[in-house]
C-alpha atoms as a PDB file:
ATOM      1  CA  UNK A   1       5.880   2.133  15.873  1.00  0.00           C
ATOM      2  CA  UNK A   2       6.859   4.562  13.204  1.00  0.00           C
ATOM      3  CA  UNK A   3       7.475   1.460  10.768  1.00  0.00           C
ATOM      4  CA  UNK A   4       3.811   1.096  11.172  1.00  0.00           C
ATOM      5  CA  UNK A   5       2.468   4.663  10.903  1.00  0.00           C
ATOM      6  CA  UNK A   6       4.736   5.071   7.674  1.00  0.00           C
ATOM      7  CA  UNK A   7       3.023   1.566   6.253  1.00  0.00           C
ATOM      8  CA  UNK A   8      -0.567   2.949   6.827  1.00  0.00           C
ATOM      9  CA  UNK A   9       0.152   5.975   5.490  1.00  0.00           C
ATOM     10  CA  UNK A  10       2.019   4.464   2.520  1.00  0.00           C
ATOM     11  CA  UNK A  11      -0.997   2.208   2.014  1.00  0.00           C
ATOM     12  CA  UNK A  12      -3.328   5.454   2.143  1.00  0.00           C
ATOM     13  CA  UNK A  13      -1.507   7.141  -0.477  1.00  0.00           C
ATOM     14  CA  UNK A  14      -1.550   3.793  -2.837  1.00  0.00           C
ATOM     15  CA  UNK A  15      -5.350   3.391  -1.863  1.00  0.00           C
ATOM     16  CA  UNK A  16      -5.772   6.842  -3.037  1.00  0.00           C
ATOM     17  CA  UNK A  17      -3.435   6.667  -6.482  1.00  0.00           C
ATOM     18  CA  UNK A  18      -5.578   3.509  -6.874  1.00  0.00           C
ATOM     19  CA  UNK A  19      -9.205   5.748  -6.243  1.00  0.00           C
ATOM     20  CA  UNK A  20      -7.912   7.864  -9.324  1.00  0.00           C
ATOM     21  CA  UNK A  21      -6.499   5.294 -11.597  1.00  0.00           C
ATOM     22  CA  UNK A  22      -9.351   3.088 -12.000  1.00  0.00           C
ATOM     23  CA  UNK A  23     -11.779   6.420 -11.876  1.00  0.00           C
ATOM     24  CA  UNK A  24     -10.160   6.015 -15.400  1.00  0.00           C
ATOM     25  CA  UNK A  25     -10.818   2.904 -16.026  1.00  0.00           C
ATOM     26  CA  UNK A  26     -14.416   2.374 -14.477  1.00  0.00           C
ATOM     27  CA  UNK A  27     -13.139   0.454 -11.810  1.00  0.00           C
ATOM     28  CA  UNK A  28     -12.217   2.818  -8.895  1.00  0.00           C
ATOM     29  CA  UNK A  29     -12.922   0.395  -6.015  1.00  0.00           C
ATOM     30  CA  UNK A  30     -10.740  -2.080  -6.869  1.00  0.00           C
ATOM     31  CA  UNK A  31      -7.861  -0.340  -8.066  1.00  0.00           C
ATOM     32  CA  UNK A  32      -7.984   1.418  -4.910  1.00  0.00           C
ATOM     33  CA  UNK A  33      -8.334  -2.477  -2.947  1.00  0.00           C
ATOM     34  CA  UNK A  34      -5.474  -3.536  -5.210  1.00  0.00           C
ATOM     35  CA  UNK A  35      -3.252  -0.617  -5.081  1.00  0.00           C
ATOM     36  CA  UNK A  36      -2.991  -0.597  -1.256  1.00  0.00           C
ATOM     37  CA  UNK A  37      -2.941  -4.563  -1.195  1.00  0.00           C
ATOM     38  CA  UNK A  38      -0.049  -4.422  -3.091  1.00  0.00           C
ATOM     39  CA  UNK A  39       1.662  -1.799  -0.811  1.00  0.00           C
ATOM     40  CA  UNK A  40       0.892  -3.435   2.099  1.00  0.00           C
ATOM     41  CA  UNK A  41       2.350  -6.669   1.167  1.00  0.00           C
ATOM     42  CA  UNK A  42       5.587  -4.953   0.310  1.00  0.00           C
ATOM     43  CA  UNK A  43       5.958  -2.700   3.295  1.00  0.00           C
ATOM     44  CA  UNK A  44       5.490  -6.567   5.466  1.00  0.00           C
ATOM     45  CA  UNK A  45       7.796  -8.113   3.230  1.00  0.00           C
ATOM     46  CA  UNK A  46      10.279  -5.233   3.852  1.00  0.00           C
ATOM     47  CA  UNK A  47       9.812  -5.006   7.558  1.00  0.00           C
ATOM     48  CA  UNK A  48      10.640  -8.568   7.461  1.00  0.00           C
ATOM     49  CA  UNK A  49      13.587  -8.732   5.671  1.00  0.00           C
ATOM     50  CA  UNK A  50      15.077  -5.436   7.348  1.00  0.00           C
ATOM     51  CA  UNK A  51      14.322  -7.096  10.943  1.00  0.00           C
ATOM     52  CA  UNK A  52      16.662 -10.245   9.325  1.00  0.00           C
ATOM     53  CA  UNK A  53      19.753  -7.603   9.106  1.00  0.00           C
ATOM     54  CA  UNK A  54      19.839  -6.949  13.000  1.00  0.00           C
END
């Protein structure tokens, strides 16, 4: 459970980097879309592979 409130949360943050980096770049929606993509595939890829140790 806290594996998932620490992925959302990580995902937020991204999302939010994301917001301000394309603000930038004229392109704030997707940055933000891509940012947290991004995070979200490598929190799941981590919870995978850590689950693989046990």
């Amino acid at each position: 459970m806290v594996r998932t409130i620490v992925s959302i949360v990580i995902m937020l943050i991204s999302a939010l980097v994301g917001i301000f980096v394309g603000s930038a770049m004229n392109g704030a929606e997707i940055f933000g879309i891509i940012f947290s993509m991004i995070a979200g595939f490598s929190c799941t890829i981590h919870a995978i592979e850590s689950k693989k140790d046990k």
